[in-house]
Each structure stands twice: as structure tokens, then as C-alpha cells.
C-alpha atoms as a PDB file:
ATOM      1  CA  UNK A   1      56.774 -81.584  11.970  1.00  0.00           C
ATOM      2  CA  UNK A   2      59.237 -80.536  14.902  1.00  0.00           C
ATOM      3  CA  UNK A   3      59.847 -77.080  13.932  1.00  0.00           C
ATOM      4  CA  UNK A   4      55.704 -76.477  13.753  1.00  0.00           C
ATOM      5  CA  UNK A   5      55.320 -77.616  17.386  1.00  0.00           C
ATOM      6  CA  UNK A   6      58.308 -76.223  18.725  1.00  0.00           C
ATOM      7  CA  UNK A   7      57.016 -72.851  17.013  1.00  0.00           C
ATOM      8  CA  UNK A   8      53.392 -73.383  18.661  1.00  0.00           C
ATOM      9  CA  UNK A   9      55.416 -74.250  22.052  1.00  0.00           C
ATOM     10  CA  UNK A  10      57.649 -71.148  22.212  1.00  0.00           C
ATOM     11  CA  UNK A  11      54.274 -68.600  20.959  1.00  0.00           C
ATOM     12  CA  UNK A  12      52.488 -70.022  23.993  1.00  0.00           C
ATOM     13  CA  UNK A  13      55.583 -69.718  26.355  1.00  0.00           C
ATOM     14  CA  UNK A  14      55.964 -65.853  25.589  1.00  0.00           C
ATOM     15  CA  UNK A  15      52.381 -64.827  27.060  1.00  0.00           C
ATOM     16  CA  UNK A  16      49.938 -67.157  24.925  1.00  0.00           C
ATOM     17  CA  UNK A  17      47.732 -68.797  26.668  1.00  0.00           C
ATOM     18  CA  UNK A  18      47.350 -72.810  26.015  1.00  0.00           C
ATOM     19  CA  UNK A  19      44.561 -75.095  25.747  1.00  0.00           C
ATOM     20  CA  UNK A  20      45.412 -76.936  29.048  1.00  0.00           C
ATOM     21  CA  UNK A  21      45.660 -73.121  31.086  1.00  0.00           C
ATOM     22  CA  UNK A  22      42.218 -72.434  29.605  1.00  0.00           C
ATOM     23  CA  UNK A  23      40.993 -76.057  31.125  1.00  0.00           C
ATOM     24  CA  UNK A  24      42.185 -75.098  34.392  1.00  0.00           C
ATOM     25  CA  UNK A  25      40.601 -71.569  34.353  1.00  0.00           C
ATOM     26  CA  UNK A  26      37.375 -73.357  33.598  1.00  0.00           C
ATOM     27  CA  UNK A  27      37.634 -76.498  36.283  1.00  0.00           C
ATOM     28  CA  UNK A  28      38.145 -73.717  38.642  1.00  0.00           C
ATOM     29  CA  UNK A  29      35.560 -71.296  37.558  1.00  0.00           C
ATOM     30  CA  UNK A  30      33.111 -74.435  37.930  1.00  0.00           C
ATOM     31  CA  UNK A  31      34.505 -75.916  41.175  1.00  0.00           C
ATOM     32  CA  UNK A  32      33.681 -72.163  43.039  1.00  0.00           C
ATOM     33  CA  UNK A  33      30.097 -71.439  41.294  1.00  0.00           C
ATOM     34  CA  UNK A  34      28.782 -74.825  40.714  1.00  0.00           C
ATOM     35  CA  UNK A  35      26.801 -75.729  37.344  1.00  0.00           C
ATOM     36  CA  UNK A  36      23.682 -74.410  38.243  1.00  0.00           C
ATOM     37  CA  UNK A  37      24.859 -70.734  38.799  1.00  0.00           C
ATOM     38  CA  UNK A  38      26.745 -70.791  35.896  1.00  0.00           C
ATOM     39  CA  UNK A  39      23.938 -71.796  33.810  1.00  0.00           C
ATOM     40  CA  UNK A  40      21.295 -69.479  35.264  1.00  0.00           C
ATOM     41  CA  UNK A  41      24.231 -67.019  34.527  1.00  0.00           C
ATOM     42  CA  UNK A  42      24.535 -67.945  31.017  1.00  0.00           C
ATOM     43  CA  UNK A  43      20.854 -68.072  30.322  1.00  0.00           C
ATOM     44  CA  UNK A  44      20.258 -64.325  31.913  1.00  0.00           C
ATOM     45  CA  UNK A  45      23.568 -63.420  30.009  1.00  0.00           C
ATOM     46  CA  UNK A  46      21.625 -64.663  27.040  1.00  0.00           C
ATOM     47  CA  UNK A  47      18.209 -63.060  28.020  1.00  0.00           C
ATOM     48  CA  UNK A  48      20.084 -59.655  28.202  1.00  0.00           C
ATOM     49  CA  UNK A  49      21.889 -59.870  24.794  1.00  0.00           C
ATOM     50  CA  UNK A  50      18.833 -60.425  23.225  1.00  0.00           C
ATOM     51  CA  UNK A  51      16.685 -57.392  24.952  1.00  0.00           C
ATOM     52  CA  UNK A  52      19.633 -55.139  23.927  1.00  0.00           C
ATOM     53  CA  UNK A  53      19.460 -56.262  20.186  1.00  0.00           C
ATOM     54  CA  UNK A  54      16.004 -55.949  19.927  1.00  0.00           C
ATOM     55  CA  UNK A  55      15.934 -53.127  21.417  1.00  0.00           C
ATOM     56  CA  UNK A  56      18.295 -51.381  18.829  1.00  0.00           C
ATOM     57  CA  UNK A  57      16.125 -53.028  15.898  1.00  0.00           C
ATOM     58  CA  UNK A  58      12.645 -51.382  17.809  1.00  0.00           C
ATOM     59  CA  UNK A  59      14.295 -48.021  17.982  1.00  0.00           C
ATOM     60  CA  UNK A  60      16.269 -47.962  13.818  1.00  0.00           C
ATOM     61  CA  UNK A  61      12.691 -49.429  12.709  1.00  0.00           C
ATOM     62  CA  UNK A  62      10.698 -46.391  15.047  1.00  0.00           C
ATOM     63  CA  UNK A  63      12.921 -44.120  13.177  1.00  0.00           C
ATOM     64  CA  UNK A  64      11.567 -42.422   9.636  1.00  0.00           C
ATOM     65  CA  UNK A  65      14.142 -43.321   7.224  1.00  0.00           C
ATOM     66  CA  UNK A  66      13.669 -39.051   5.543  1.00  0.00           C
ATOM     67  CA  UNK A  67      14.366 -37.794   9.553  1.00  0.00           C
ATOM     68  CA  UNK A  68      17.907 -39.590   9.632  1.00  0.00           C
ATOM     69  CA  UNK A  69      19.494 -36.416   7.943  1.00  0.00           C
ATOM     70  CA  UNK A  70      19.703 -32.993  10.256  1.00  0.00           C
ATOM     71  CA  UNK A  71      17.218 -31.297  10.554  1.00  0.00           C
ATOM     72  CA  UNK A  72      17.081 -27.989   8.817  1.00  0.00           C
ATOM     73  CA  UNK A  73      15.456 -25.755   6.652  1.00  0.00           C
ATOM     74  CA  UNK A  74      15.908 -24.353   3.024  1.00  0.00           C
ATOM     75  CA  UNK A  75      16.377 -20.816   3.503  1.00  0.00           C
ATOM     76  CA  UNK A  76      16.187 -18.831   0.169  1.00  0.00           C
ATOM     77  CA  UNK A  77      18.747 -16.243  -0.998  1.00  0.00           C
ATOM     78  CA  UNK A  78      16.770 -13.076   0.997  1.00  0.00           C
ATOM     79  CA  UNK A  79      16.680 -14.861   4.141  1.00  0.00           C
ATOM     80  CA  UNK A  80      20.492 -15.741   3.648  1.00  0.00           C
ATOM     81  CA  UNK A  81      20.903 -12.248   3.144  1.00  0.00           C
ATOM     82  CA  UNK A  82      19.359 -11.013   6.031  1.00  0.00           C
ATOM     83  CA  UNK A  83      21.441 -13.463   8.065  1.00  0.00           C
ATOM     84  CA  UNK A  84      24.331 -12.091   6.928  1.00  0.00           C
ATOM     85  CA  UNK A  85      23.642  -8.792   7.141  1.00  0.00           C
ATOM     86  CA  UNK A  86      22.480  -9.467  11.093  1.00  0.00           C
ATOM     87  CA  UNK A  87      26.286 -11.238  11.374  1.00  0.00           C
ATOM     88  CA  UNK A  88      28.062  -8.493  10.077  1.00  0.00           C
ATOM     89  CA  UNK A  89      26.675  -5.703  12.201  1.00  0.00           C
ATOM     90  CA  UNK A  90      27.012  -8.142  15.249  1.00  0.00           C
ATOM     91  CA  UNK A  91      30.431  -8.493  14.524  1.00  0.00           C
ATOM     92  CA  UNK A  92      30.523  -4.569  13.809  1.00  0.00           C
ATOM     93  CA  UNK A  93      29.366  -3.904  17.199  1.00  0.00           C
ATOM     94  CA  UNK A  94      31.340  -6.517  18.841  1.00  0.00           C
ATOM     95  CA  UNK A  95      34.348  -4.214  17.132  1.00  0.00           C
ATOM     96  CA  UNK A  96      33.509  -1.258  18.679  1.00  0.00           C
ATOM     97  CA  UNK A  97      32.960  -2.357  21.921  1.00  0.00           C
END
């Protein structure tokens, strides 16, 4: 039982941060803004979170589930022929120049 708390003791003594630290932080958080700001500051905290979640549920439920993939459009083996063909004399010219 002495080796587990002397284990605990030496992982908070390297840079952890212990329970009693954590109760100071918090006396002193509510000693310089008082309960009241904190808890209109919790509650707009709150009111924010949840604007921002529904927010990314309006706009994944606004979206068409057959527009998620890019946007393109089947091109059939003449028009991919023509494309090339417009490539390689770009590229021809490009040479020459």
C-alpha cells in the first residue's frame, strides 16, 4: 500500500498536477469572478456549444447525400480523345516556344 502512494506522490511531484492544486485554482478563480459571473459564463458557454452543434447537424442534413462526391462529369472515349489531343499540341507548342 506504500509503494502505490509513494508512486502517486512522486508522478504528481514531477509536473502532475494534484487534487488539492486544482482546489486552489478553483477557490481562486471563484474568489476574483464571483458565482454569478461564472455561472452566466457557463450557461453562455453552454448556449454556444449547442448553436455550433446544431449548426453542423443543419448544414450535413441540408446536404444531398449523391452531391458529397466531386463533382464531375462522365466524359466518353471521343471527348477523352479530344482532350488529349488539345494537351498534346499545347504541350507541342509550349516546346517550340
Amino acid at each position: 500500500m506504500r509503494v502505490g502512494y509513494f508512486i502517486i506522490y512522486q508522478r504528481n511531484m514531477y509536473g502532475g498536477i494534484s487534487i488539492w492544486q486544482l482546489l486552489i485554482i478553483v477557490v481562486i478563480v471563484v474568489l476574483l469572478f464571483g458565482t454569478k459571473k461564472l455561472s452566466s459564463l457557463g450557461s453562455d458557454l453552454g448556449s454556444s456549444i449547442k448553436g455550433f452543434k446544431k449548426a453542423m447537424s443543419d448544414e450535413d442534413d441540408n446536404k444531398p447525400k449523391a452531391d458529397q462526391d466531386a463533382d464531375f462529369t462522365a466524359k466518353s472515349i471521343a471527348d477523352k480523345q479530344e482532350s488529349a489531343k488539345k494537351d498534346e499540341a499545347k504541350r507541342h507548342d509550349n516546346e517550340q516556344v
